[in-house]
C-alpha atoms as a PDB file:
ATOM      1  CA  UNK A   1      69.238 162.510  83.278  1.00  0.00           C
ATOM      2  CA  UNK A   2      67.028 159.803  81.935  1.00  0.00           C
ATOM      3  CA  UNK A   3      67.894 161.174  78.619  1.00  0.00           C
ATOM      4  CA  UNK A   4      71.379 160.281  78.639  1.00  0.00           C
ATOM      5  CA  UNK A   5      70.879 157.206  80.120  1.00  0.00           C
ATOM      6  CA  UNK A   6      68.646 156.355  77.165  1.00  0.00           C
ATOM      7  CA  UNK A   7      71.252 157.296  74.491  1.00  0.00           C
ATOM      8  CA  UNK A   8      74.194 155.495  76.003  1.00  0.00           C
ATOM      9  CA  UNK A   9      71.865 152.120  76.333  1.00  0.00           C
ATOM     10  CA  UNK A  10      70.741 152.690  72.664  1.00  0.00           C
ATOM     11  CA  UNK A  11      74.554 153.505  71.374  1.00  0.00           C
ATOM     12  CA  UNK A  12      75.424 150.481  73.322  1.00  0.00           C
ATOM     13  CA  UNK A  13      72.677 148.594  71.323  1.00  0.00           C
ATOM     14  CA  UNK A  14      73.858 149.874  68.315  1.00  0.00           C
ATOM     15  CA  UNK A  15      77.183 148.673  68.682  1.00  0.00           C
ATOM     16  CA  UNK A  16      76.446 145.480  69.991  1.00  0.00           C
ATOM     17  CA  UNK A  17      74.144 144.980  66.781  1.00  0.00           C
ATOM     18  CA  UNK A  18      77.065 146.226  64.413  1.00  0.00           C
ATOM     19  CA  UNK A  19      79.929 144.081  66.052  1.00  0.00           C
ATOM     20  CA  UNK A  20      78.075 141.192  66.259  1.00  0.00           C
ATOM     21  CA  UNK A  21      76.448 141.408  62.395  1.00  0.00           C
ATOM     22  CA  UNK A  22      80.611 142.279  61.281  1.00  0.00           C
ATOM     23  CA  UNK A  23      81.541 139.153  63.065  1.00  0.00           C
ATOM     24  CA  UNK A  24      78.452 136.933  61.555  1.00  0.00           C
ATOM     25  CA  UNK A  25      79.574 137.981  58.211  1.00  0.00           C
ATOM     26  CA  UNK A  26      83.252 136.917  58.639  1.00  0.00           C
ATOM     27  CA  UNK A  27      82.012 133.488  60.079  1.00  0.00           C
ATOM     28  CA  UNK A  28      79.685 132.439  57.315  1.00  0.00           C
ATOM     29  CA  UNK A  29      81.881 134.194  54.916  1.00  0.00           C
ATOM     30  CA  UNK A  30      83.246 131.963  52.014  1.00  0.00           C
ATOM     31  CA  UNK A  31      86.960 132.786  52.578  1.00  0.00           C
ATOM     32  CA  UNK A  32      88.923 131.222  55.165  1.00  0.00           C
ATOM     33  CA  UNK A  33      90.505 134.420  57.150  1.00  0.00           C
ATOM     34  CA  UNK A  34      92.394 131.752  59.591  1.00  0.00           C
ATOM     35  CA  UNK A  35      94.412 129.840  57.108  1.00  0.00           C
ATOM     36  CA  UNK A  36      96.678 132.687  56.151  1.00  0.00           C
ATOM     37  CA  UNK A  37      98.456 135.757  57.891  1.00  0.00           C
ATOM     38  CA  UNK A  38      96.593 138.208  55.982  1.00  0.00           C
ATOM     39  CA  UNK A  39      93.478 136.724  57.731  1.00  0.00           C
ATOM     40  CA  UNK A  40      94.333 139.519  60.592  1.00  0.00           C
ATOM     41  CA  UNK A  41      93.450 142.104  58.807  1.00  0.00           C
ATOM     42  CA  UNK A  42      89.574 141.356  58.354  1.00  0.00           C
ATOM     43  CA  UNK A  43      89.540 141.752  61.872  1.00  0.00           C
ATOM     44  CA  UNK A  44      90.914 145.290  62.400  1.00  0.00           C
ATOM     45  CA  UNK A  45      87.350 146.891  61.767  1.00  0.00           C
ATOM     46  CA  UNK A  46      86.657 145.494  65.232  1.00  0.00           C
ATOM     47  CA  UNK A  47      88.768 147.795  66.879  1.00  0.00           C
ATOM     48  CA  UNK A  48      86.173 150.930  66.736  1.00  0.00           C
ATOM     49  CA  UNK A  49      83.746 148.704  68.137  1.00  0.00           C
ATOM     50  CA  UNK A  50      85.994 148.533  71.760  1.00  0.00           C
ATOM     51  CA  UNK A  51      86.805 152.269  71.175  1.00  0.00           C
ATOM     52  CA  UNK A  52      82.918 153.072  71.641  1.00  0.00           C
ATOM     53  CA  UNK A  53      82.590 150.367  74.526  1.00  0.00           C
ATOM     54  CA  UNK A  54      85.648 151.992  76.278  1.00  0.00           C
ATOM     55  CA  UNK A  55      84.232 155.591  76.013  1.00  0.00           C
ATOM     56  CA  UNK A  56      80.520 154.549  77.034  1.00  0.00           C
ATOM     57  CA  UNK A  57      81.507 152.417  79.638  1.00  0.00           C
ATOM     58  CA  UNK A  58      84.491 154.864  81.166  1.00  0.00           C
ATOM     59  CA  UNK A  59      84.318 156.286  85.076  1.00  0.00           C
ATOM     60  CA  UNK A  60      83.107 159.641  85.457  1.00  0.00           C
ATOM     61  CA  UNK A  61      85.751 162.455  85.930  1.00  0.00           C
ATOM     62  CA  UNK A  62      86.179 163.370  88.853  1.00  0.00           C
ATOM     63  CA  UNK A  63      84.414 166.695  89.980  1.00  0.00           C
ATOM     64  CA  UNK A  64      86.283 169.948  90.497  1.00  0.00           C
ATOM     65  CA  UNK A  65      86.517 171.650  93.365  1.00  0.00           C
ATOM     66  CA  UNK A  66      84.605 175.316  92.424  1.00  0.00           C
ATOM     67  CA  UNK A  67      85.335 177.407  95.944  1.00  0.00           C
ATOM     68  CA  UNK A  68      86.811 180.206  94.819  1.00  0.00           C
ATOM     69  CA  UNK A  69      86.902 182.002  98.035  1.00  0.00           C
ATOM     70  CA  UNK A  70      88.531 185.456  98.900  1.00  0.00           C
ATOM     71  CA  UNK A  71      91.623 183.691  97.762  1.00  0.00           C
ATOM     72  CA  UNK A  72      91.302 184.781  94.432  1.00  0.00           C
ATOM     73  CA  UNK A  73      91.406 188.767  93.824  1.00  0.00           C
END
């Protein structure tokens, strides 16, 4: 189990590292994104970032009741 642990801390990592280096380059950037209404649009390649923080970070499902008894023929 330590194995998965490991790969969701380092994905986590990962996508830390790559949301935070997207949103250094759109602050020291020359263009100014917030002066116009197109400016929006830099910031849509954010959105995958969330999608792999939502999937990493979701509950468990539940688990499934396997008695199959003599219910069942």
């Amino acid at each position: 189990m330590m194995t998965g642990r490991l790969l969701r801390v380092l994905i986590v990592l990962i996508n830390t590292l790559g949301l935070l280096g997207f949103l250094a380059w759109l602050v020291y950037s020359r263009e100014r994104i917030f002066y116009t209404q197109e400016g929006v649009l830099y910031f849509l390649p954010c959105i995958p970032f969330f999608f792999v923080y939502f999937y990493v970070f979701r509950s468990p499902p539940p688990e499934e009741d396997t008695d199959w008894g003599s219910d069942h023929s």
